[in-house]
Protein backbone atom coordinates (compact mmCIF):
# COMPACT_ATOMS: atom_id res chain seq x y z
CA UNK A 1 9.18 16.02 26.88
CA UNK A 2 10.94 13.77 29.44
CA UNK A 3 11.67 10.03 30.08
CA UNK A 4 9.45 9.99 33.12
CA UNK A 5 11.42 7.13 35.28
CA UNK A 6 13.51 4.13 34.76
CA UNK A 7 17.53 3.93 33.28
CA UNK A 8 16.80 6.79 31.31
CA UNK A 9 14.72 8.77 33.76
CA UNK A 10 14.83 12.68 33.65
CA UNK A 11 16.56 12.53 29.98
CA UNK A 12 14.76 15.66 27.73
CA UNK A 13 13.76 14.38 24.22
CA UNK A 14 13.87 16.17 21.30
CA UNK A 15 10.74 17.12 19.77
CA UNK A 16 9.43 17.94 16.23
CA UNK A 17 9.98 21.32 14.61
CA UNK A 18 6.69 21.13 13.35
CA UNK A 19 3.13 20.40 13.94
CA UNK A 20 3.21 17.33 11.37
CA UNK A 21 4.00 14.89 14.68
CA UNK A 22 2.00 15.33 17.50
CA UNK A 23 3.91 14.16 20.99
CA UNK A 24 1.41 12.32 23.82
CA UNK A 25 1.15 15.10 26.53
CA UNK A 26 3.09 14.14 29.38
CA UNK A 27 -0.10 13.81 31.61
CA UNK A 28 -1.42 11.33 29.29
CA UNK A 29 1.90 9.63 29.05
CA UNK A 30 1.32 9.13 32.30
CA UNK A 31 -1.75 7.60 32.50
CA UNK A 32 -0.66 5.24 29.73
CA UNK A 33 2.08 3.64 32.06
CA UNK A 34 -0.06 4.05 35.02
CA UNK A 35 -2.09 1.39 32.96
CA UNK A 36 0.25 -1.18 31.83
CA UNK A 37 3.04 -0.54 34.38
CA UNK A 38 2.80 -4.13 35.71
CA UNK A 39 3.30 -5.47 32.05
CA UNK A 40 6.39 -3.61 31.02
CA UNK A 41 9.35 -5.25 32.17
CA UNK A 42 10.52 -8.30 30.24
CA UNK A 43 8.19 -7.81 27.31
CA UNK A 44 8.30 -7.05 23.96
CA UNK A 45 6.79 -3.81 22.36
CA UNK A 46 5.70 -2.14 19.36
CA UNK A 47 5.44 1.54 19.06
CA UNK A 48 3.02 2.04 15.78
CA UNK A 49 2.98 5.51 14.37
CA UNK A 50 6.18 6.28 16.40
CA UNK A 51 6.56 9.83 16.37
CA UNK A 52 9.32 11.09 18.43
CA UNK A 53 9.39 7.67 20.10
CA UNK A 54 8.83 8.43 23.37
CA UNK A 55 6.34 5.70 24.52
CA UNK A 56 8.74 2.99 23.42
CA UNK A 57 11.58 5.15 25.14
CA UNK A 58 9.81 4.77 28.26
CA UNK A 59 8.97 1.49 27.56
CA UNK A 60 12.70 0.57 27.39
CA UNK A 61 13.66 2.88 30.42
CA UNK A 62 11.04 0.69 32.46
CA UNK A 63 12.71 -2.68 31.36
CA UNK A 64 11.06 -3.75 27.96
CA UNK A 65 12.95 -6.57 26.78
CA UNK A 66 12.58 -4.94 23.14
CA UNK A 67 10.74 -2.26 21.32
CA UNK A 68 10.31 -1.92 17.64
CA UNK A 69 9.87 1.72 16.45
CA UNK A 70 7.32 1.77 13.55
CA UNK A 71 6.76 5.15 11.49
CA UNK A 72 6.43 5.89 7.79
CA UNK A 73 7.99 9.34 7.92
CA UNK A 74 11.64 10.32 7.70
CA UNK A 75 11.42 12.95 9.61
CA UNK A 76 10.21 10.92 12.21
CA UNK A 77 12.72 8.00 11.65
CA UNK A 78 15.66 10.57 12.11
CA UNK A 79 13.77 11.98 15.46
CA UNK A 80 13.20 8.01 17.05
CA UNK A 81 16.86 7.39 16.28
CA UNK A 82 17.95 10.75 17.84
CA UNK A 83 15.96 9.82 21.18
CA UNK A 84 17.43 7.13 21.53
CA UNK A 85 20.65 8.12 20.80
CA UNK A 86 19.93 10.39 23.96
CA UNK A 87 18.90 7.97 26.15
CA UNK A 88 22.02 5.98 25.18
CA UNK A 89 19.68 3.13 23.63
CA UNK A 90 19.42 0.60 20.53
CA UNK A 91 16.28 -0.65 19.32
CA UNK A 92 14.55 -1.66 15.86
CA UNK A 93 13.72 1.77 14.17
CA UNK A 94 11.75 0.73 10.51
CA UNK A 95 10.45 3.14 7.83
CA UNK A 96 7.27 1.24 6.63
CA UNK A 97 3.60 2.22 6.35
CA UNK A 98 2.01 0.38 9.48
CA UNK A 99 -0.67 -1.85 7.90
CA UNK A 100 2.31 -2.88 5.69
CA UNK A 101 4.80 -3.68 8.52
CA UNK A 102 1.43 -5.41 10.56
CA UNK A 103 1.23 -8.21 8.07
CA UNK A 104 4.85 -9.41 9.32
CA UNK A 105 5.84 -7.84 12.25
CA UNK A 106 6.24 -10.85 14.53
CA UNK A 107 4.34 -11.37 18.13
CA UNK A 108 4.24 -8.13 20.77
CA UNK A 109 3.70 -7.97 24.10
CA UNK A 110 2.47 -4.90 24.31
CA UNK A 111 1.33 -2.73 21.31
CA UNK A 112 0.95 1.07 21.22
CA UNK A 113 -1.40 2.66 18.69
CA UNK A 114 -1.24 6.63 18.26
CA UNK A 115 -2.27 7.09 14.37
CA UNK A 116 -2.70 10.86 13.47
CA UNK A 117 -5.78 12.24 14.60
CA UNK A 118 -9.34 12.15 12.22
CA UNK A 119 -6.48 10.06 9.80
CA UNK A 120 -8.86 6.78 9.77
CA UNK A 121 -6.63 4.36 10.79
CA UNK A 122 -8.17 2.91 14.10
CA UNK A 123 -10.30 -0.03 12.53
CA UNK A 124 -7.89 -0.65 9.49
CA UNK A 125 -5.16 -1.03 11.93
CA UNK A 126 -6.79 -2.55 15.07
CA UNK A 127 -8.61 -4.92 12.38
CA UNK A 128 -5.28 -5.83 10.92
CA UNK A 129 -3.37 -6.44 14.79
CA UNK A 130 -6.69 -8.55 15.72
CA UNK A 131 -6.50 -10.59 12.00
CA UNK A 132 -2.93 -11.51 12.03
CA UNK A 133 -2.73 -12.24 15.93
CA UNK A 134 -0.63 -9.86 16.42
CA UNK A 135 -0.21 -10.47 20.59
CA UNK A 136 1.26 -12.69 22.30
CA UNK A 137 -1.14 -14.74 25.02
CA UNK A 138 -2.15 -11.97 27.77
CA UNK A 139 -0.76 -9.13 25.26
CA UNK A 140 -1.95 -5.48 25.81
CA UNK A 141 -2.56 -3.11 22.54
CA UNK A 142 -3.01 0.71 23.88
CA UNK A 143 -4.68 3.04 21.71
CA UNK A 144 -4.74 6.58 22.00
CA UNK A 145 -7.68 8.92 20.37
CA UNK A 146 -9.43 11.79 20.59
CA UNK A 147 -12.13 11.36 22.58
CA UNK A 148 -15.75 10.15 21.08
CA UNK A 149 -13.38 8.60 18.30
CA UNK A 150 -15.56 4.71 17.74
CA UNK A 151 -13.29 1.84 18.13
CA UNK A 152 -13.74 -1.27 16.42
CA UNK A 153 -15.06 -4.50 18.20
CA UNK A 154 -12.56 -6.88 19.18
CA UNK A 155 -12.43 -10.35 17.68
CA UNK A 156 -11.88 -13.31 19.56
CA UNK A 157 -9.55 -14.02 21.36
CA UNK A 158 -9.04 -10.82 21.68
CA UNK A 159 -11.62 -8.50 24.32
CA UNK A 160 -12.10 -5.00 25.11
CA UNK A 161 -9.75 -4.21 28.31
CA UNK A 162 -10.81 -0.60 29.94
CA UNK A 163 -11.35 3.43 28.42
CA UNK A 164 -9.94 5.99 30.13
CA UNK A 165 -10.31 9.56 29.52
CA UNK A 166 -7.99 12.32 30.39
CA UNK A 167 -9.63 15.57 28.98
CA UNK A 168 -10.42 15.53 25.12
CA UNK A 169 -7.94 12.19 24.91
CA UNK A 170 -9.31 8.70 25.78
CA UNK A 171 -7.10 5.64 25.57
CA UNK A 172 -8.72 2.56 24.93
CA UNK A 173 -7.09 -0.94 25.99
CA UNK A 174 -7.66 -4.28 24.27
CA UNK A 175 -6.09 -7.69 25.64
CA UNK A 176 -5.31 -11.23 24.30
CA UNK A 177 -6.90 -13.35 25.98
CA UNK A 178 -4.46 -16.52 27.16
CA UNK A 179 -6.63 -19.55 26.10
């Protein structure tokens, strides 16, 4: 796992001893900034279900004004603030059950959404971004799923942006509209 370009570009991250955190493939990784690329730099961005941190690392690397690392496990905490450490960066890390930190978090920019797998989360959490207007006008929220995984409908002014597939994972964008 790598910090694909940007300040921090080339830097190997440290990854989880165990299977409890599962990293975003470096293909799909890809494809995620391959999407939003254009609406990186300058904005501010949540990483939900953190993990080892690595999308808000690149985020950051590629000129995010701010990320906010969001996870409810220790382990993880001490593995976002590691990575960063690495990469010779500061950002927000906070310990708090997402739906939790949702109902205060403040306006984002950009929002990525990588609950555990078959966990249930997707509505509860996309439901809770879309209630609380979460995104700033023109603000992207990125989810990543396992593929045939439903997504909820978006509610206004919020619309479905595109699906993409990349073998068994599918990321799914919704946008803000700016009215």
């Amino acid at each position: 796992m790598r910090v694909i370009t940007g300040t921090a570009r080339g830097r190997k991250l440290c990854e989880p001893k165990d299977m409890s955190v599962r990293p975003t493939t470096d293909m799909v990784k890809e494809a995620i900034f391959s999407v939003v690329q254009f609406d990186v730099p300058g904005r501010r961005v949540l990483d939900l279900f953190a993990g080892t941190g690595q999308l808000g690392i690149e985020a950051i690397s590629r000129g995010a004004r701010e990320c906010v690392f969001v996870d409810n496990s220790a382990a993880s905490i001490a593995l976002v603030k590691k990575n960063l450490e690495i990469c010779k960066m500061q950002a927000p890390v906070i310990r708090a059950d997402a739906l939790s930190f949702l109902q205060g978090g403040g306006k984002f920019d950009l929002v990525f959404v990588d609950p555990p797998y078959h966990a249930g989360l997707y509505d509860k959490v996309l439901q809770t971004l879309f209630s609380f207007d979460m995104l700033s006008k023109g603000g992207i929220i990125l989810v990543e799923s396992m593929c045939g995984e439903p997504m909820p409908e978006p509610v206004p002014p919020y619309v479905f942006g595109k699906s993409y597939r990349y073998g068994k994972i599918s990321l799914t964008t919704y946008r803000r509209q700016a009215i």
